[in-house]
N, C-alpha and C. Protein backbone atom coordinates (compact mmCIF):
# COMPACT_ATOMS: atom_id res chain seq x y z
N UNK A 1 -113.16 -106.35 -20.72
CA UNK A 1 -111.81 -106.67 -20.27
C UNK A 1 -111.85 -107.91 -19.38
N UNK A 2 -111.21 -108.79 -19.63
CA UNK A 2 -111.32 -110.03 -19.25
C UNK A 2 -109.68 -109.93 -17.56
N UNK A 3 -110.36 -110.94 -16.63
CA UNK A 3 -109.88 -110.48 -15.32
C UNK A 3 -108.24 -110.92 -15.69
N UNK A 4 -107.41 -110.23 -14.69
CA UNK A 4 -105.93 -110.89 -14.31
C UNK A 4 -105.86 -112.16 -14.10
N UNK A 5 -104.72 -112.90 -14.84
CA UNK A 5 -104.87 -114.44 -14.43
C UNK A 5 -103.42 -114.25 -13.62
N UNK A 6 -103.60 -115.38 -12.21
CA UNK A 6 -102.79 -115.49 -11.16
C UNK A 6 -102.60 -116.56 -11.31
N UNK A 7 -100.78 -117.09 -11.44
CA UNK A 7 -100.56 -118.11 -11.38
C UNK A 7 -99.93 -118.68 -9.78
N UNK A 8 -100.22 -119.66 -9.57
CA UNK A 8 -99.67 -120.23 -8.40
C UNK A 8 -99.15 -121.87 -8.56
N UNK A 9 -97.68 -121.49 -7.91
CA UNK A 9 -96.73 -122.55 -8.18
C UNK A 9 -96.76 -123.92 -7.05
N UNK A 10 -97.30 -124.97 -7.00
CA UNK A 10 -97.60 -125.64 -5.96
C UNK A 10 -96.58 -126.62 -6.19
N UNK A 11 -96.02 -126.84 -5.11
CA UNK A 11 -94.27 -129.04 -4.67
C UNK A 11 -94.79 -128.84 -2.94
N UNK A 12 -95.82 -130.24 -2.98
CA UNK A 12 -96.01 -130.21 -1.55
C UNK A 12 -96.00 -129.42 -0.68
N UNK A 13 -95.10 -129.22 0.56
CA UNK A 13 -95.92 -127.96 1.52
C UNK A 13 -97.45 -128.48 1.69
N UNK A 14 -98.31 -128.74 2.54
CA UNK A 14 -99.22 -128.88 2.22
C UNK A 14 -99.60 -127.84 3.25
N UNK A 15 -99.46 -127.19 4.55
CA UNK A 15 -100.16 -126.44 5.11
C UNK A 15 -99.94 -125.46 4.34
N UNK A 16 -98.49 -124.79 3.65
CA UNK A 16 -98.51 -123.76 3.25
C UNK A 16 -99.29 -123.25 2.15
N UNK A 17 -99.60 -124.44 1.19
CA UNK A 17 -100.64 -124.13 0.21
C UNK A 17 -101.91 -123.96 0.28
N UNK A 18 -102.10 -124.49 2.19
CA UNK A 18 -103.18 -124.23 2.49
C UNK A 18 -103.95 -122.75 2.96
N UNK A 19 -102.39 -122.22 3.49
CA UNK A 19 -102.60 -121.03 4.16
C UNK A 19 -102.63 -120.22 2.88
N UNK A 20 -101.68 -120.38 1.77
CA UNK A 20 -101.81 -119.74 0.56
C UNK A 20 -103.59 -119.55 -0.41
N UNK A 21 -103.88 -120.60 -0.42
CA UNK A 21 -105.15 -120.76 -1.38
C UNK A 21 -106.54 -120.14 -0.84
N UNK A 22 -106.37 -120.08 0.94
CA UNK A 22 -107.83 -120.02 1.77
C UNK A 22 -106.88 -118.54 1.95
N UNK A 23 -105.73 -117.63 1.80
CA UNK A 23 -105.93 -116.26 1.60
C UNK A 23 -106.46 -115.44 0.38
N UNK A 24 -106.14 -116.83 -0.59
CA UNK A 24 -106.77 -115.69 -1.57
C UNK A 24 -108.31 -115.75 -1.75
N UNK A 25 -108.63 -116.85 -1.34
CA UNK A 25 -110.07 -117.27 -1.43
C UNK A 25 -110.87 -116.35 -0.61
N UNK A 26 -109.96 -115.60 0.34
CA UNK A 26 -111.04 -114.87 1.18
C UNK A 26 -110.63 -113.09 1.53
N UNK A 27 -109.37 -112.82 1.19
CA UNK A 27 -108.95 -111.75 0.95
C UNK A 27 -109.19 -111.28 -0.30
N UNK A 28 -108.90 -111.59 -1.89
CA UNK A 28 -108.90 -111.50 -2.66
C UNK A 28 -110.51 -110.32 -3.35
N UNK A 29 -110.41 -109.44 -3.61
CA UNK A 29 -111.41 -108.13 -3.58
C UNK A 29 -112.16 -108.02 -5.37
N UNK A 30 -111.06 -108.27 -6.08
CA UNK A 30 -110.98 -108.18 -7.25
C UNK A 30 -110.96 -109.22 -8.34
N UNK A 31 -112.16 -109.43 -9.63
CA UNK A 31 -112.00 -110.41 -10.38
C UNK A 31 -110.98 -110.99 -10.62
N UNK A 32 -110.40 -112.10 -10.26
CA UNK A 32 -109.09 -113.08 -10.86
C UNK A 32 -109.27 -114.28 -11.34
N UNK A 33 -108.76 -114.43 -12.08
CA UNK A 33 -108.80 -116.38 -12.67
C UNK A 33 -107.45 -116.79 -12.59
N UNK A 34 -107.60 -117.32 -11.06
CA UNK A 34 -106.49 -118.09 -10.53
C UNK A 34 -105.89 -119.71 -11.17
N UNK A 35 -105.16 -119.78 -11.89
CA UNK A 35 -104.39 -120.82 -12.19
C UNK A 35 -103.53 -121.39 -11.37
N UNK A 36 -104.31 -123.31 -11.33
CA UNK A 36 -103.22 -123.49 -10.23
C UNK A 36 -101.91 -124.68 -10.67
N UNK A 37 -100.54 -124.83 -10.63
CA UNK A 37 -99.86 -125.53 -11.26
C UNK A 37 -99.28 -127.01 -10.31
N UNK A 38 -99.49 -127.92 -10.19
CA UNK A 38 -98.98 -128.14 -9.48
C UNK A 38 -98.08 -129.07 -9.76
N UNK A 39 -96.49 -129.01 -9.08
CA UNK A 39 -95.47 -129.62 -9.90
C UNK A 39 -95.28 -131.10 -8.91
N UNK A 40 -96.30 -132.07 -9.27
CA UNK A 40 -95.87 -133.75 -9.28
C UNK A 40 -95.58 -133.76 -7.57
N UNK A 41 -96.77 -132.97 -6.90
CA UNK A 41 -96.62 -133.32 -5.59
C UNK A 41 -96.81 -134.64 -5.39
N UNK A 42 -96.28 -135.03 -4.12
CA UNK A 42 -96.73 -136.90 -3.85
C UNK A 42 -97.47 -136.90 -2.44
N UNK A 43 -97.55 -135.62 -2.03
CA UNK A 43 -98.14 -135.29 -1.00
C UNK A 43 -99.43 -136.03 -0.59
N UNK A 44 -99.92 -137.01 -0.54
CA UNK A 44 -101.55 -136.75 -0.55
C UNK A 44 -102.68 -135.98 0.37
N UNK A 45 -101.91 -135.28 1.24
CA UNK A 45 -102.50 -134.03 1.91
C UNK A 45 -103.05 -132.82 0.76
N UNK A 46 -101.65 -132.96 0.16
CA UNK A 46 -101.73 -131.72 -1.05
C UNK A 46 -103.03 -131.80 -2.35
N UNK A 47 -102.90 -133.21 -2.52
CA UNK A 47 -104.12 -133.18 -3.68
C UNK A 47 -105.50 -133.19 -2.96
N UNK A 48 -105.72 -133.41 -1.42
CA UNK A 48 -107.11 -133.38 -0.71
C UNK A 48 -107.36 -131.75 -0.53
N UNK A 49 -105.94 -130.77 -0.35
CA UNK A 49 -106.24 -129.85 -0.34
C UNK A 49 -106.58 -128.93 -1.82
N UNK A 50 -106.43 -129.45 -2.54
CA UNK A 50 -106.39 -128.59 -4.12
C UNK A 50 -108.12 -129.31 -4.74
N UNK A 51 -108.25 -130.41 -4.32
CA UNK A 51 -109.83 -130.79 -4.62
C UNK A 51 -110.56 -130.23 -3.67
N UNK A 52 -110.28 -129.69 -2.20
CA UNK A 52 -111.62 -129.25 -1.67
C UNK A 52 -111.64 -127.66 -2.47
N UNK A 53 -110.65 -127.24 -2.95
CA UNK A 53 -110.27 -125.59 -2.76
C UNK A 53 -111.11 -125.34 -4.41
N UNK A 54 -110.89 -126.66 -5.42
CA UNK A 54 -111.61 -127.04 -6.89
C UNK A 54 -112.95 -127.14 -6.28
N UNK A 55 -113.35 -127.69 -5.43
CA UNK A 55 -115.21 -127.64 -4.98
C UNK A 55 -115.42 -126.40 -4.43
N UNK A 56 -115.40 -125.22 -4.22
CA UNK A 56 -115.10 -124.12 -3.68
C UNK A 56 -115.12 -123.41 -5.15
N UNK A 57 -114.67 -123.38 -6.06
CA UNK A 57 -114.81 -122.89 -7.54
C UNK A 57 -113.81 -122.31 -7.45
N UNK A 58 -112.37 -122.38 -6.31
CA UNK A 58 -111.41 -120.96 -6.47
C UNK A 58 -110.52 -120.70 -8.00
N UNK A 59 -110.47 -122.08 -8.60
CA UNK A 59 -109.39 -121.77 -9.69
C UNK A 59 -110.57 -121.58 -11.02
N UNK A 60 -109.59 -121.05 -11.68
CA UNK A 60 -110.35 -121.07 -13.32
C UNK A 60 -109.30 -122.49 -14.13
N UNK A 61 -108.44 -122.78 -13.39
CA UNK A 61 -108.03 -124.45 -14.38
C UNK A 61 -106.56 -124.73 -12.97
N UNK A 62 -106.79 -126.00 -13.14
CA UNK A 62 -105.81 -127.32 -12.25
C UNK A 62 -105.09 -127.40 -13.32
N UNK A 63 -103.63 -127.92 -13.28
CA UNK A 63 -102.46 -128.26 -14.19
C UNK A 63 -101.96 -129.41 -12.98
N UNK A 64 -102.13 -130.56 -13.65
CA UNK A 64 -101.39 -131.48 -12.51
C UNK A 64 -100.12 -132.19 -13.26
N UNK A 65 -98.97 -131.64 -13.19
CA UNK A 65 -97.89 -131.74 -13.78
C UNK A 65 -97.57 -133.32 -13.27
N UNK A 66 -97.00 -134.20 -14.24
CA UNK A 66 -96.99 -135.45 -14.21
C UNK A 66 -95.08 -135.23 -13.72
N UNK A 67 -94.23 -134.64 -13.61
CA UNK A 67 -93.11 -133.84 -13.42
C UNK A 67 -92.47 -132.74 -12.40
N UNK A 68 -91.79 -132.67 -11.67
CA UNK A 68 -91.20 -131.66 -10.81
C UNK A 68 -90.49 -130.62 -11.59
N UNK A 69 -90.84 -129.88 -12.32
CA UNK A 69 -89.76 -128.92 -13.46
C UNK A 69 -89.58 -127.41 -12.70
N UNK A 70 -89.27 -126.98 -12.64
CA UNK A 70 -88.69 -125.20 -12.33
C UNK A 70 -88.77 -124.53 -13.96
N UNK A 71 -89.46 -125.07 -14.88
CA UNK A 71 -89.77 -124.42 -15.72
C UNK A 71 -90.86 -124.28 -15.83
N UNK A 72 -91.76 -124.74 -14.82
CA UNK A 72 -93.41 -125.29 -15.16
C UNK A 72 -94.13 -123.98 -15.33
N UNK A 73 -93.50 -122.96 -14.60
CA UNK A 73 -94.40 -121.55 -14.78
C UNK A 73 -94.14 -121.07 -15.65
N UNK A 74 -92.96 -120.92 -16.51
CA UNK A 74 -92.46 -120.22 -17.74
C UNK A 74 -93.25 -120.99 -19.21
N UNK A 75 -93.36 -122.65 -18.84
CA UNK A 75 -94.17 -123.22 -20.14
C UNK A 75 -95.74 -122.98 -19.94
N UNK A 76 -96.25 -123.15 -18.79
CA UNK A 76 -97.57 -122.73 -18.59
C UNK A 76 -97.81 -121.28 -19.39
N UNK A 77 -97.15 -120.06 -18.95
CA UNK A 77 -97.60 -118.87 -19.36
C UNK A 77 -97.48 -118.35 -20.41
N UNK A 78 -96.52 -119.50 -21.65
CA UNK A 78 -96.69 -119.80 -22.96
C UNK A 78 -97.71 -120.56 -23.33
């Protein structure tokens, strides 16, 4: 049986994705392959935080949406 995949919806915020990514990285108990989406942040806090969290091995795949869409999670999970 192959693990739960967790998607997570990232638009700048950059502490909050920080506080988001380093809970699951360290709470998290149970096999997951975390998917991470991120919708056309311009942040550049945000992409320093999603490459240290990628050296860390937390995701099983980056989506760096070239786009801001509110559909990005519904086409991803197709």
């Amino acid at each position: 049986m192959q693990a739960p995949i967790v998607f997570i919806l990232s638009w700048e915020r950059p502490l909050y994705l920080w506080a988001c990514l380093d809970s699951l990285r360290t709470q998290t108990k149970t096999a997951c392959r975390f998917v991470l989406l991120d919708n056309d942040s311009q942040d550049p806090l945000v992409h320093r935080i999603i490459e240290s969290f990628e050296a860390r091995d937390l995701f099983h795949k980056v989506h760096r949406r070239k786009e801001n869409s509110p559909h990005a999670l519904m086409e991803a999970v197709r």
